[in-house]
N, C-alpha and C. Protein backbone atom coordinates (compact mmCIF):
# COMPACT_ATOMS: atom_id res chain seq x y z
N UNK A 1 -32.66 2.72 29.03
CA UNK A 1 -32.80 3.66 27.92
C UNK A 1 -33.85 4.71 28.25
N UNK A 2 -33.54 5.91 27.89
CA UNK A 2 -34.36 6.70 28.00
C UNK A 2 -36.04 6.93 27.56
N UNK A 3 -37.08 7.02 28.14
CA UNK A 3 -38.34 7.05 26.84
C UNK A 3 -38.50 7.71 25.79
N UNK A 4 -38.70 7.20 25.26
CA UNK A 4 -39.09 7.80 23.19
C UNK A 4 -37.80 8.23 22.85
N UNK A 5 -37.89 8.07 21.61
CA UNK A 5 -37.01 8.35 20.50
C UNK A 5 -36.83 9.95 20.76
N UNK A 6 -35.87 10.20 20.40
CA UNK A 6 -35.34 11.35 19.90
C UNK A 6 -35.17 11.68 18.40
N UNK A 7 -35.56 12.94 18.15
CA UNK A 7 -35.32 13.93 16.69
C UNK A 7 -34.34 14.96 17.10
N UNK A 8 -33.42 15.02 16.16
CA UNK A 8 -32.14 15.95 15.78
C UNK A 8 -32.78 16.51 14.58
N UNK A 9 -32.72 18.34 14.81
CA UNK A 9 -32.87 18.72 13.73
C UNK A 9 -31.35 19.64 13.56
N UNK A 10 -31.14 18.98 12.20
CA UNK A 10 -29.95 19.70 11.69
C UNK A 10 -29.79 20.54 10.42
N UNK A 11 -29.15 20.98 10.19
CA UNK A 11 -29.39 21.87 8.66
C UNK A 11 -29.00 21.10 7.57
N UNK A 12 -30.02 20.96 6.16
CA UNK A 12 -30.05 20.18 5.43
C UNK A 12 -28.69 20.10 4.71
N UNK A 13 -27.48 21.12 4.91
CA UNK A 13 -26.23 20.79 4.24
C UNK A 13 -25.51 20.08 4.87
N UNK A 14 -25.81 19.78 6.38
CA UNK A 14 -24.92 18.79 7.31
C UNK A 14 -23.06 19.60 7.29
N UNK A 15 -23.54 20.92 7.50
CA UNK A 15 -22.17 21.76 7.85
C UNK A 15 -22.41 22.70 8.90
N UNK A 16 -23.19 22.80 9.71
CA UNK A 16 -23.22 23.31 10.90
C UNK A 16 -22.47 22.92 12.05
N UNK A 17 -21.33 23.35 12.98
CA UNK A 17 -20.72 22.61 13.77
C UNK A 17 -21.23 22.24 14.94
N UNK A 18 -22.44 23.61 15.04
CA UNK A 18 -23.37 23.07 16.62
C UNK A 18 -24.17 21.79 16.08
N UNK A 19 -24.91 21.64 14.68
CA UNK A 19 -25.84 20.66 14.79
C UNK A 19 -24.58 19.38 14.69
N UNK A 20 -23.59 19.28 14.24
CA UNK A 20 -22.37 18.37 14.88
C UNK A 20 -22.14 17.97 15.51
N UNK A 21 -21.88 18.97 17.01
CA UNK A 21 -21.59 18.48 18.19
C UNK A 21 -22.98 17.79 18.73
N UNK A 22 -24.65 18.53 18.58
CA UNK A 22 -25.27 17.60 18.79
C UNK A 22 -25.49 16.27 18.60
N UNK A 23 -24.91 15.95 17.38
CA UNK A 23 -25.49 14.55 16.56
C UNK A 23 -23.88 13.54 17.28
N UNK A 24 -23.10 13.89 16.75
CA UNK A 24 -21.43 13.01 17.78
C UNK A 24 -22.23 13.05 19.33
N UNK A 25 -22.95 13.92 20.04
CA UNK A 25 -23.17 13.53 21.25
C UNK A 25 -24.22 12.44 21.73
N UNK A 26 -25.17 12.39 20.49
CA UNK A 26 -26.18 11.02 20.42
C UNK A 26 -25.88 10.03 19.87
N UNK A 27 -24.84 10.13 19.26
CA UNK A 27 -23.86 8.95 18.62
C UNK A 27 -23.23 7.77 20.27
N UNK A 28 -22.48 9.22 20.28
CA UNK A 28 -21.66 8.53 21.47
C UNK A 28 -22.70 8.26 22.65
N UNK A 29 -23.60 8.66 23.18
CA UNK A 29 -24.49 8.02 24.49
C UNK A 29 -24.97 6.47 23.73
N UNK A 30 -25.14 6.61 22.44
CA UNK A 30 -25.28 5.90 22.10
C UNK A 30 -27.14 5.51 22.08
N UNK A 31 -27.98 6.53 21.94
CA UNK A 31 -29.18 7.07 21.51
C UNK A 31 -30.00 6.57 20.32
N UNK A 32 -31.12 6.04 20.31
CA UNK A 32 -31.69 5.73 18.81
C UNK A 32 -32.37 7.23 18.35
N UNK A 33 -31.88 7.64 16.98
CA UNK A 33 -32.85 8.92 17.47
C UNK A 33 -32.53 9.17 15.78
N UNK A 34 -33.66 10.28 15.31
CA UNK A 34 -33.96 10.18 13.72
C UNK A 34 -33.62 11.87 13.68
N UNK A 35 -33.23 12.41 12.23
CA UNK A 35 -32.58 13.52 11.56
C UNK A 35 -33.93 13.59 10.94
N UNK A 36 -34.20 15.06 10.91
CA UNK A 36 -34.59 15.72 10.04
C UNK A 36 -33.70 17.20 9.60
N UNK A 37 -33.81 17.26 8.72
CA UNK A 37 -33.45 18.54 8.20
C UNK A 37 -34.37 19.40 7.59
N UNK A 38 -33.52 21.08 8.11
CA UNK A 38 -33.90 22.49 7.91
C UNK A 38 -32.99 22.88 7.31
N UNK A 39 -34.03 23.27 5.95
CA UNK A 39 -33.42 24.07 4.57
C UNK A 39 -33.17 25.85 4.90
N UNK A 40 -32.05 26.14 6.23
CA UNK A 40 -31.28 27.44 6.15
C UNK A 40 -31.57 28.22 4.85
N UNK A 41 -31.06 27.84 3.61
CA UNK A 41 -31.13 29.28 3.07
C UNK A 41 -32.47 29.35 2.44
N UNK A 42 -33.50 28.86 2.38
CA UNK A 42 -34.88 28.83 2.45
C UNK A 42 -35.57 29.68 3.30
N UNK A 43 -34.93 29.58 4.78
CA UNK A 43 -35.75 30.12 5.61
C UNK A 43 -36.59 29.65 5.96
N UNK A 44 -36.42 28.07 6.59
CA UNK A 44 -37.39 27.08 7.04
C UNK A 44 -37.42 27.13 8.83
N UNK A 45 -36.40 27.69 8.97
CA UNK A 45 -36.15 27.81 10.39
C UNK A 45 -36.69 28.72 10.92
N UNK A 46 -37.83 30.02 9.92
CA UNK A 46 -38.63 30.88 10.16
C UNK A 46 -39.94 30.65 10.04
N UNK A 47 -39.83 29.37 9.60
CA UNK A 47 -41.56 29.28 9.30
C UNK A 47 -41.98 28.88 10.95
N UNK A 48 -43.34 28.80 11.08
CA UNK A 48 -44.13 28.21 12.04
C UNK A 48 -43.72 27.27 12.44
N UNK A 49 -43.89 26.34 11.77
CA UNK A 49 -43.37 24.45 12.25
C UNK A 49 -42.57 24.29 12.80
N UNK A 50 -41.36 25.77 12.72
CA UNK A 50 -39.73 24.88 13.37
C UNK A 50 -40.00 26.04 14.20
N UNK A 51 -40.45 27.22 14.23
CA UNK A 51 -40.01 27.85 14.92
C UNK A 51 -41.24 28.03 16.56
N UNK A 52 -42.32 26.86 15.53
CA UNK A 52 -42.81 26.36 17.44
C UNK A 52 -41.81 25.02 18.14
N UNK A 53 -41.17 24.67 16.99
CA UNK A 53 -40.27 23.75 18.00
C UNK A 53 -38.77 24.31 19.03
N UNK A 54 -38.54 25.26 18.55
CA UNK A 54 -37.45 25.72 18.38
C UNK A 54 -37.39 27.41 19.31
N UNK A 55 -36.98 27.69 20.40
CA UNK A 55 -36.94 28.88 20.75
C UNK A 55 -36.54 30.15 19.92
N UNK A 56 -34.72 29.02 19.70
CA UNK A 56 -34.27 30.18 18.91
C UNK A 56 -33.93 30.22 17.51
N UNK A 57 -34.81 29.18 17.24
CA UNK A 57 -35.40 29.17 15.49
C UNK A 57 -33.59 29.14 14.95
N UNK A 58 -33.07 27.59 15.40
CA UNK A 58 -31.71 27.68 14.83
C UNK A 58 -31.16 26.42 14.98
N UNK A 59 -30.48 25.93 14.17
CA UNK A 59 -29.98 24.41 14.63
C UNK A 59 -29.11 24.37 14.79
N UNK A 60 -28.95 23.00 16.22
CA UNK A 60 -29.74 22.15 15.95
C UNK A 60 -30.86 22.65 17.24
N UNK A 61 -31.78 21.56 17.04
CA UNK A 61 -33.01 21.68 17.83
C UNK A 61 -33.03 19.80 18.44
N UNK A 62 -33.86 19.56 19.55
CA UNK A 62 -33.47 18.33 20.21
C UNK A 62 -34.94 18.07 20.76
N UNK A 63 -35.61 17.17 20.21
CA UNK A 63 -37.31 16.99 20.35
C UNK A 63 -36.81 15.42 21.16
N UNK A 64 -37.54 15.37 22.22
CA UNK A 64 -37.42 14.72 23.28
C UNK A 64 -38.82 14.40 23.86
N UNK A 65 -40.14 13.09 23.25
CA UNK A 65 -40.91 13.25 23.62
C UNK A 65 -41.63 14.66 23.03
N UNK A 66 -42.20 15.23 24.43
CA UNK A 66 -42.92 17.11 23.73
C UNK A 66 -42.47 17.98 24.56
N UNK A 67 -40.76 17.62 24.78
CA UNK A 67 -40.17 18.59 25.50
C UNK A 67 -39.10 18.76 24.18
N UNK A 68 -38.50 20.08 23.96
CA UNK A 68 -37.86 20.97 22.88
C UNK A 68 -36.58 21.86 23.32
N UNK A 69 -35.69 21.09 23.20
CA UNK A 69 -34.31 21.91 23.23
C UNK A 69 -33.03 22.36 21.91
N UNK A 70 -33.09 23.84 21.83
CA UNK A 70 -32.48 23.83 21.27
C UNK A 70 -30.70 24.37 22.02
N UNK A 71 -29.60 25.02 20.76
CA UNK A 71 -28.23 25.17 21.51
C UNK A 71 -27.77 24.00 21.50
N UNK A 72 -26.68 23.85 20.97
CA UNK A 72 -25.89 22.74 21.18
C UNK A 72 -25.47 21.92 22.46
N UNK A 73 -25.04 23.36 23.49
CA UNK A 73 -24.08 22.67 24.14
C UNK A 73 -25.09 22.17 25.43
N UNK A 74 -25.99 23.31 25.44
CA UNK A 74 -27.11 22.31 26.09
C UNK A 74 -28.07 21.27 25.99
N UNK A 75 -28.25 20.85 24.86
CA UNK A 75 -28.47 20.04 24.05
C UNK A 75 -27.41 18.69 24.83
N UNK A 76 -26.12 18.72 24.93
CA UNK A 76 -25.55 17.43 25.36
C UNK A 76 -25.13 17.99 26.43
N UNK A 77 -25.43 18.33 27.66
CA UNK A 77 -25.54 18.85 29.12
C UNK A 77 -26.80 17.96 29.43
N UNK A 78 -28.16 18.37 28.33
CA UNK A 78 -29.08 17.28 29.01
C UNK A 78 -28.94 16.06 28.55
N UNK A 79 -28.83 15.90 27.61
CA UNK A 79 -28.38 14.28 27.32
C UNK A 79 -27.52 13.61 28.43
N UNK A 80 -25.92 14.25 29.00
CA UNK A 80 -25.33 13.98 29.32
C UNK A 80 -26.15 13.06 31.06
N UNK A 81 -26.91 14.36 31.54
CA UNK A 81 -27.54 14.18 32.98
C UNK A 81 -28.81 13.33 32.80
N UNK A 82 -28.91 12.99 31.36
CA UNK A 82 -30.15 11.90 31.17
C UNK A 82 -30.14 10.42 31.45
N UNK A 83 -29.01 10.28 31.26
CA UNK A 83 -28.29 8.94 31.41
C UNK A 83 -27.09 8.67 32.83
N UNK A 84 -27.41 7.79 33.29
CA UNK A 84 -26.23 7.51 34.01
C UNK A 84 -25.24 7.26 33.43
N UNK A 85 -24.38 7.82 34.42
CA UNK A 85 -22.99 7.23 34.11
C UNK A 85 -22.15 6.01 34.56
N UNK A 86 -22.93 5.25 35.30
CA UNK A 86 -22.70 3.52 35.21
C UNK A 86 -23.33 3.02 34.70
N UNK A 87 -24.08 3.00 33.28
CA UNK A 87 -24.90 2.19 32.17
C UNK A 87 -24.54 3.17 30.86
N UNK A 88 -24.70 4.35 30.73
CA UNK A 88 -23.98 5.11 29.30
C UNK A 88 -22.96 5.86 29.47
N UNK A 89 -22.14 5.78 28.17
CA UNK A 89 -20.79 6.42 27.78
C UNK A 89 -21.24 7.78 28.09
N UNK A 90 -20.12 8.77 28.83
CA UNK A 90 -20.47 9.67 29.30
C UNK A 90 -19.63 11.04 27.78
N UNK A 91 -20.19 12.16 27.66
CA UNK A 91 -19.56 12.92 26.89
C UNK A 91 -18.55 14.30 27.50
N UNK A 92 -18.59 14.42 28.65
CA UNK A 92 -17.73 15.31 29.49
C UNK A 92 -17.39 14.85 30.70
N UNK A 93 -16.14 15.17 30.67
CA UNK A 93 -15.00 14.57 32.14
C UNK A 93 -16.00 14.00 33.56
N UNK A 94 -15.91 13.19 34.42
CA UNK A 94 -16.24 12.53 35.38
C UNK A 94 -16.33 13.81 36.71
N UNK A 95 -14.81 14.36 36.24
CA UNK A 95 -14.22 14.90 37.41
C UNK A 95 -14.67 16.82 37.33
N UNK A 96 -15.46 17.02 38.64
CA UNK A 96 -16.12 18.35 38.60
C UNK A 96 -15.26 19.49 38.35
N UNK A 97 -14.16 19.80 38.18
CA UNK A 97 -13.24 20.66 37.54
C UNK A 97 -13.15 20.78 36.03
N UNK A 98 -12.91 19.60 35.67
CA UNK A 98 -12.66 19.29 33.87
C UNK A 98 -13.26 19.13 33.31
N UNK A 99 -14.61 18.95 33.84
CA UNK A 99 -16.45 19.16 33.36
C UNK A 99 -16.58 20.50 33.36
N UNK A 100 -16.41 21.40 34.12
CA UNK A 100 -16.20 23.13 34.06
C UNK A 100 -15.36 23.44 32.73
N UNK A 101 -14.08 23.08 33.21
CA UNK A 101 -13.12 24.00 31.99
C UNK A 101 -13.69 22.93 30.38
N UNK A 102 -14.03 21.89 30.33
CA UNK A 102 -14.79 21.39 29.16
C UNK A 102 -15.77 23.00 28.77
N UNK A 103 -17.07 22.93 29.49
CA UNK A 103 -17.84 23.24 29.39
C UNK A 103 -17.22 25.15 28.82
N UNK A 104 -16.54 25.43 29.75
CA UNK A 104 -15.66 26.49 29.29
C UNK A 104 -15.16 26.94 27.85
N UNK A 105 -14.50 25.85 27.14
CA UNK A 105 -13.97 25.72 26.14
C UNK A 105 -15.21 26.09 25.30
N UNK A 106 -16.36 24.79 25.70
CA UNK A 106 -17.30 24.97 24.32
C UNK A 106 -17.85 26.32 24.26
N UNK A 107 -18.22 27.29 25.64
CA UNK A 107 -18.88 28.28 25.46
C UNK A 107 -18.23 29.28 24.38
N UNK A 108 -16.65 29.45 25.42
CA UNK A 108 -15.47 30.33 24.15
C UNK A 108 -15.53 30.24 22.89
N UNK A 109 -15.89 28.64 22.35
CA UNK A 109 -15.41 28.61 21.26
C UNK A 109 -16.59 29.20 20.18
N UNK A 110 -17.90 29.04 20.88
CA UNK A 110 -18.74 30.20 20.14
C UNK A 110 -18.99 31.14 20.24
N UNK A 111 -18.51 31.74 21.39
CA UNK A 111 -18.69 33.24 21.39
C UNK A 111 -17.20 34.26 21.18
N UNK A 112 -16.10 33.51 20.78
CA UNK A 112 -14.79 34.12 20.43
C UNK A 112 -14.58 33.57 18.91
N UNK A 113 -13.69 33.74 18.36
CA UNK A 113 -13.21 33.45 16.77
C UNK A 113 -13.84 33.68 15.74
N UNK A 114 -15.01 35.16 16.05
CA UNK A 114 -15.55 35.29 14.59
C UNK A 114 -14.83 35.51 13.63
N UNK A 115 -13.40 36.44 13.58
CA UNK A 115 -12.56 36.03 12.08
C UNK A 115 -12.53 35.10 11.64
N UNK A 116 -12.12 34.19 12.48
CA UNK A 116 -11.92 32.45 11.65
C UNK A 116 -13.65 32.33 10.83
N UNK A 117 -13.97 32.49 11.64
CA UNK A 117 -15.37 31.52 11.50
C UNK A 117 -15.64 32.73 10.31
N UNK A 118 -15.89 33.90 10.18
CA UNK A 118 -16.04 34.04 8.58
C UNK A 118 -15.28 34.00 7.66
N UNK A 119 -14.12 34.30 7.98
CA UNK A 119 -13.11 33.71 6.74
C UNK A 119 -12.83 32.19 6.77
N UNK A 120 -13.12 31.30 7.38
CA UNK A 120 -12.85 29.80 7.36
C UNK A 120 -14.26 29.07 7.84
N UNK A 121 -15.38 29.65 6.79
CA UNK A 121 -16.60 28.58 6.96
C UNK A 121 -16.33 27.34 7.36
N UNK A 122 -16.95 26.56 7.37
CA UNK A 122 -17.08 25.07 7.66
C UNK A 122 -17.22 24.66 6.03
N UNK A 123 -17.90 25.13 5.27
CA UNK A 123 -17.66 25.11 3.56
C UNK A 123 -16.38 24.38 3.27
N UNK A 124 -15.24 25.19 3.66
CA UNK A 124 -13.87 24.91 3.87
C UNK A 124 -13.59 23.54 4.12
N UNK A 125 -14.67 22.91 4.99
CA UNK A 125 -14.43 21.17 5.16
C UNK A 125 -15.20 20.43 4.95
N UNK A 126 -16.25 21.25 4.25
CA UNK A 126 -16.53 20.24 4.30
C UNK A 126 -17.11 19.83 2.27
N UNK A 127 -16.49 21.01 1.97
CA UNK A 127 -16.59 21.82 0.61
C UNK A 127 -15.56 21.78 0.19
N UNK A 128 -14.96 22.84 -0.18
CA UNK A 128 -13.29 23.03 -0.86
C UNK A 128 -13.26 23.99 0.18
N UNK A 129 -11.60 24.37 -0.13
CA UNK A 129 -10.90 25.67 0.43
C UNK A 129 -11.17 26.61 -0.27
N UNK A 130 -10.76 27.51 0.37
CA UNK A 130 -11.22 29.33 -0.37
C UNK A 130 -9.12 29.58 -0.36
N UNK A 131 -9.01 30.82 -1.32
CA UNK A 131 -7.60 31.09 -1.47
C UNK A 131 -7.30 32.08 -0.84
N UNK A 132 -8.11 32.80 -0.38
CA UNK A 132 -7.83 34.22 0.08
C UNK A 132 -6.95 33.87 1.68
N UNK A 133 -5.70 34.55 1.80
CA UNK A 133 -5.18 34.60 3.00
C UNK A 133 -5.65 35.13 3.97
N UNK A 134 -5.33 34.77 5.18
CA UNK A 134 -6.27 35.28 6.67
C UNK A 134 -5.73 36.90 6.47
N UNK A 135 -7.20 37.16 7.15
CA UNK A 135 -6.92 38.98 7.36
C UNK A 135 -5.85 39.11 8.44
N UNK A 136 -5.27 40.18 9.04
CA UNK A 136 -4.68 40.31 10.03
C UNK A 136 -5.23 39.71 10.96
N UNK A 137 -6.85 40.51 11.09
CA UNK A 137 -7.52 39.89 12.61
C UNK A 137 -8.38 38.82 12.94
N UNK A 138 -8.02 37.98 11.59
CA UNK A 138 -8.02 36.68 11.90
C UNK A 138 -6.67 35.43 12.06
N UNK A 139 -5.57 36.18 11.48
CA UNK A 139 -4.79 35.73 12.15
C UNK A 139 -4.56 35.72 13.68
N UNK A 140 -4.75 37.14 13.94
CA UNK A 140 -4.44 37.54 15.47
C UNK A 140 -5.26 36.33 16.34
N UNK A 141 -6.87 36.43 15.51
CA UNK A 141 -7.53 35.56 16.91
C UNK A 141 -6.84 33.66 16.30
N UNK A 142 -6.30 33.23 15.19
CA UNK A 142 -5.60 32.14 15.29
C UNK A 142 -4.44 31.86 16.21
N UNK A 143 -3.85 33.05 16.36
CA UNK A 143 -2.71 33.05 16.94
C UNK A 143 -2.97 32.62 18.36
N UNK A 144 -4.38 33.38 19.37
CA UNK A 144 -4.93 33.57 20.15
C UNK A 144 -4.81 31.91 20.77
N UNK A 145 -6.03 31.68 19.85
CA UNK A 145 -6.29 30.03 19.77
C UNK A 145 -5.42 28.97 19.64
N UNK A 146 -4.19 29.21 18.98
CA UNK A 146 -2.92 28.19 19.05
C UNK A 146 -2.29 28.41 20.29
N UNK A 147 -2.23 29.67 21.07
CA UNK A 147 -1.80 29.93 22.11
C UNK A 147 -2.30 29.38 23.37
N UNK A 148 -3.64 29.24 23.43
CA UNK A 148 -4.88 28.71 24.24
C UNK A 148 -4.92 27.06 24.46
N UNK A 149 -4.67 26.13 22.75
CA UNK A 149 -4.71 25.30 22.96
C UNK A 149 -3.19 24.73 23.30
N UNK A 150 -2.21 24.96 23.12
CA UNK A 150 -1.28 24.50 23.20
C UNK A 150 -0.86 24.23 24.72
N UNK A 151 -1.48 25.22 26.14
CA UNK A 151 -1.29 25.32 27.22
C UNK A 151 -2.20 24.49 27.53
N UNK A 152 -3.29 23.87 26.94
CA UNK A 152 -4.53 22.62 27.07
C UNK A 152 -4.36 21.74 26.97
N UNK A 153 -3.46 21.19 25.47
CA UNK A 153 -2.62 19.93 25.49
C UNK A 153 -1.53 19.70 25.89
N UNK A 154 -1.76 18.59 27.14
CA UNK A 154 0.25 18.14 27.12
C UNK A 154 0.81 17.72 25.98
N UNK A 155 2.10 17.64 25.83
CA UNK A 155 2.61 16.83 24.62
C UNK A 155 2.05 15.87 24.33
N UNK A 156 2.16 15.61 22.87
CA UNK A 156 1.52 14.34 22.23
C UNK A 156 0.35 14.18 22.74
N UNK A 157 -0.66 14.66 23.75
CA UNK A 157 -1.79 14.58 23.47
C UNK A 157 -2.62 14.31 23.31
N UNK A 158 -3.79 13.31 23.03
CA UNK A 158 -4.47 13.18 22.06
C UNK A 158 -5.89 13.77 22.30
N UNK A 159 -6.22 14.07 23.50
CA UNK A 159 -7.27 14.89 24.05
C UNK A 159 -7.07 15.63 25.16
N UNK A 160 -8.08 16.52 25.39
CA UNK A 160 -8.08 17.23 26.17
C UNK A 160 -7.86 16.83 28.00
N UNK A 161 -8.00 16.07 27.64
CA UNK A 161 -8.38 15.49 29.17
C UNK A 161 -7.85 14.00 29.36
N UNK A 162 -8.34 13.01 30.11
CA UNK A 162 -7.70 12.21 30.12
C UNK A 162 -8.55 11.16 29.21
N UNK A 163 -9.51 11.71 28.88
CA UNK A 163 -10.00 10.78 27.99
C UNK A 163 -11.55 11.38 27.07
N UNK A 164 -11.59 11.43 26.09
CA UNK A 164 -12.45 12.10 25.14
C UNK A 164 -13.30 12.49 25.79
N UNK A 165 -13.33 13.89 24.62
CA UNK A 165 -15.29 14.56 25.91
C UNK A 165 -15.68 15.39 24.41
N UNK A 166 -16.96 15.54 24.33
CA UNK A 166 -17.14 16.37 23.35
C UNK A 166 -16.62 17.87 22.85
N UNK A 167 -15.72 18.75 24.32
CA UNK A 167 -15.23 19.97 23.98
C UNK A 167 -13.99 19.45 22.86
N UNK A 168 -13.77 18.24 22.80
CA UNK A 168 -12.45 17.75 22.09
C UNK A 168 -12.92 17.69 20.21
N UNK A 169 -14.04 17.19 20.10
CA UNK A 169 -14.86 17.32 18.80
C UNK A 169 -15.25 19.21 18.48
N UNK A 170 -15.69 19.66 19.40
CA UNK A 170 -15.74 20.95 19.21
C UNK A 170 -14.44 22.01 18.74
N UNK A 171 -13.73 21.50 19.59
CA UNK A 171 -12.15 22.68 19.33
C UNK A 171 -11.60 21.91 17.74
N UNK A 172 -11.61 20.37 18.12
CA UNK A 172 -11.20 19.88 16.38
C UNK A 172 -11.52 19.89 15.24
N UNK A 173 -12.90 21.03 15.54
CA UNK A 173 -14.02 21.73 14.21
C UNK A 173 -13.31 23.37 14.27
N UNK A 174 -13.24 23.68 15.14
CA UNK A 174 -12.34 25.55 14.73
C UNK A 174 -11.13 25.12 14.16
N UNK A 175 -10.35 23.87 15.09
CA UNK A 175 -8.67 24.20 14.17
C UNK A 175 -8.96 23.49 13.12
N UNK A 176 -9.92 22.85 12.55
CA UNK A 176 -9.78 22.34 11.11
C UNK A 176 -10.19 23.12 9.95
N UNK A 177 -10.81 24.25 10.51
CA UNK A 177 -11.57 25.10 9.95
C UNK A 177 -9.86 25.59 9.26
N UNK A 178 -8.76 25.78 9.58
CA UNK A 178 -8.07 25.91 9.63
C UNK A 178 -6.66 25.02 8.75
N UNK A 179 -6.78 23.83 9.57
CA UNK A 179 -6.38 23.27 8.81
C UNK A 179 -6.39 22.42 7.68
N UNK A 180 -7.68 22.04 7.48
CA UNK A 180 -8.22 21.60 5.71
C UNK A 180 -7.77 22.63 5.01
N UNK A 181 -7.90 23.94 5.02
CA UNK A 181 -8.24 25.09 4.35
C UNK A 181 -6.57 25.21 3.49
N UNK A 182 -5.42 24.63 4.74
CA UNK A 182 -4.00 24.51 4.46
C UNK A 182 -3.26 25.95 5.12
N UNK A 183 -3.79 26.53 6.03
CA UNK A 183 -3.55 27.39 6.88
C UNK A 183 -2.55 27.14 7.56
N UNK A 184 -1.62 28.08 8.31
CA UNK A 184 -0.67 27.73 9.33
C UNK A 184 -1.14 27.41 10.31
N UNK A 185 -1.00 25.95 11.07
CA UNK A 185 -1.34 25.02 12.21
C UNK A 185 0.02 25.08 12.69
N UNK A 186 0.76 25.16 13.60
CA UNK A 186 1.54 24.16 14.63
C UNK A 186 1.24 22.76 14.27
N UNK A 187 2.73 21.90 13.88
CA UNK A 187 2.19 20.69 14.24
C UNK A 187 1.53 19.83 15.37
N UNK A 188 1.73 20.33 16.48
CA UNK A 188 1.21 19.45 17.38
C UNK A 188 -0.57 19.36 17.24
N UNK A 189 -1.03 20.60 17.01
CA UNK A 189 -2.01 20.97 16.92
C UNK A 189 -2.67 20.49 15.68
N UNK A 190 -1.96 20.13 14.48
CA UNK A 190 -2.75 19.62 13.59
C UNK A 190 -2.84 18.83 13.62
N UNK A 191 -1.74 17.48 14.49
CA UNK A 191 -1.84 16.19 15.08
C UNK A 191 -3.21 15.94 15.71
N UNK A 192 -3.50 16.77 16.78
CA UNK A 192 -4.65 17.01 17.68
C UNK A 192 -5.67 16.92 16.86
N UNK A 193 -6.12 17.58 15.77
CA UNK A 193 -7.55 17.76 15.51
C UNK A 193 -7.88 16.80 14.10
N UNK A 194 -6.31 16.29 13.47
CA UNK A 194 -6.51 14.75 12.68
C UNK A 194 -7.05 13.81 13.32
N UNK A 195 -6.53 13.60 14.54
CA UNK A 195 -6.61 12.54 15.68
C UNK A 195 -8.41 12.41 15.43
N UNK A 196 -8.73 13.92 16.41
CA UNK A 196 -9.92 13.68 16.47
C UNK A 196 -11.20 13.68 15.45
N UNK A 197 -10.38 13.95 14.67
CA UNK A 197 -11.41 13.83 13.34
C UNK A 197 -11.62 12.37 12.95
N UNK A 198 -10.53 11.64 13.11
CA UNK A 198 -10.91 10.28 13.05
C UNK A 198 -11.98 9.49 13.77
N UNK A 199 -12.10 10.12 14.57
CA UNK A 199 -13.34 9.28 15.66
C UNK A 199 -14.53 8.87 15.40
N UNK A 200 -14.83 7.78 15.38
CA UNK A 200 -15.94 7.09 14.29
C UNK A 200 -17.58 7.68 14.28
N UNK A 201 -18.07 8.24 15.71
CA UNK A 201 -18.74 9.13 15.63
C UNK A 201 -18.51 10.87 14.85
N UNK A 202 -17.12 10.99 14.57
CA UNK A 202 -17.24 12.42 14.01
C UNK A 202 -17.48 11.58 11.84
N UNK A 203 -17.04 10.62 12.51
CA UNK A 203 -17.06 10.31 11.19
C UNK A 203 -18.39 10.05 10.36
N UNK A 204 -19.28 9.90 11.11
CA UNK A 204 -20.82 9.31 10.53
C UNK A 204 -21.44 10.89 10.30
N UNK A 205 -20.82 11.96 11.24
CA UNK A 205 -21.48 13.05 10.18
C UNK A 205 -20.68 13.63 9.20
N UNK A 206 -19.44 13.12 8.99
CA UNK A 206 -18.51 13.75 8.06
C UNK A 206 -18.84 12.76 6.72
N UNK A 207 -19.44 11.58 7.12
CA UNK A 207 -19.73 10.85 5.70
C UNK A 207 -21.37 10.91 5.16
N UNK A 208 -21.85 12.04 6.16
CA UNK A 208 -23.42 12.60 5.65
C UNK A 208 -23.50 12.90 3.89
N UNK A 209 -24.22 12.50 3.37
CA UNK A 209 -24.43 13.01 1.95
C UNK A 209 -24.93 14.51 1.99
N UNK A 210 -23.94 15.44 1.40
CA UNK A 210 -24.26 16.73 1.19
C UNK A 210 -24.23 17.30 -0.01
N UNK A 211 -25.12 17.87 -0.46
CA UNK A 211 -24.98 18.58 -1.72
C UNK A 211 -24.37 20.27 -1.53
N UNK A 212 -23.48 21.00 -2.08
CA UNK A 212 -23.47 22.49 -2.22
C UNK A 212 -24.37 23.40 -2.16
C-alpha cells in the first residue's frame, strides 16, 4: 500500500464528472482515502486554503501526503504508476497502444463537446432533465460523438477495450449526459453507457447524498 492516506477534494454537489473519474479511480485501485468537499458556487475554490492546495483552484484536487495534484486525468495516471500492476487493479489497458488511445479519449472528451456539456449539465443526472431540445450545434457535436464511439465499440461491447479502464466511466458520463436527459442515443450506445453505469464503483458516487 502506498504511504498515507489520501484526500479527494470534490465539489460539495457530487456532480462534477472530473471529481468522478477521480473518486471511481480510488475506488477501483482500491485506496483508503477521505472526501472533502468545495462549496463551487460559494467560491471556496478561491479562497486561500484550496487554492494553496490546488494549482488550478478546481476539482478535483488529490492531497497525497504534502504532495498536491490536481486534473482528473492526471490525478489517475499517478495513481495508476503508484501501484503495481501485479498487487493493484490497474485503471487503463496493460497494453502500450490502448493505454494511448484510452488516454486519448479522456483528453477529447474534455476539450471537445462543449454543446452537450452546456445544454446537458450533469444536473441532467444527476438532478432532473431540462426540456429544451438540442441546439443544432449540439446535435452536430452528438452526432460527432455517436460517430466516434460506435467505430470504438465492437458489437455488443461492453467496453472499450478488452476489459474496463476508466476512459470507459468517462465516455459513459458524456453519453448519459444524453441519455438520462431522454435524448436520441443509438441503441447500442445506450446499452454501452447503462452497462457502465452499473459498475459498483460508479455506483458509490452516484449514491453520494446530494442536495440541489
Amino acid at each position: 500500500m502506498p504511504d498515507h492516506t489520501f484526500t479527494l477534494y470534490v465539489d460539495s454537489k457530487f456532480i462534477s464528472p472530473y471529481a468522478m473519474s477521480a473518486f471511481v479511480t480510488l475506488i477501483e485501485k482500491g485506496f483508503p482515502f477521505e472526501i472533502q468537499t468545495v462549496n463551487l458556487d460559494a467560491q471556496e475554490n478561491q479562497q486561500s486554503d484550496y487554492s494553496n492546495l490546488s494549482l488550478t483552484r478546481r476539482v478535483p484536487t488529490l492531497t497525497h501526503g504534502d504532495f498536491h495534484l490536481s486534473e482528473s486525468s492526471a490525478i489517475s495516471e499517478y495513481l495508476e504508476e503508484l501501484a503495481p500492476a501485479d498487487h493493484y487493479p490497474q485503471v487503463y489497458p496493460t497494453d502500450i497502444q490502448e493505454k494511448a488511445l484510452a488516454r486519448q479519449i479522456q483528453a477529447w472528451l474534455r476539450s471537445d463537446f462543449i454543446p452537450i456539456r452546456e445544454e446537458r449539465p450533469t444536473e441532467v443526472i444527476f438532478f432532473k432533465p431540462v426540456q429544451n431540445p438540442l441546439s443544432e450545434l449540439a446535435q452536430a457535436s452528438a452526432e460527432k460523438l455517436f460517430a466516434a464511439v460506435d467505430r470504438l465499440l465492437e458489437d455488443n461491447a461492453q467496453n472499450l477495450f478488452n476489459q474496463w479502464c476508466i476512459a470507459d466511466t468517462d465516455l459513459a458520463l458524456l453519453l448519459n449526459r444524453l441519455v438520462m436527459n431522454g435524448d436520441n442515443v443509438p441503441e447500442k450506445l445506450v446499452a454501452y453507457a447503462q452497462y457502465q453505469w452499473k459498475r459498483p464503483s460508479v455506483q458509490v458516487w452516484v449514491n453520494q447524498k446530494r442536495s440541489p
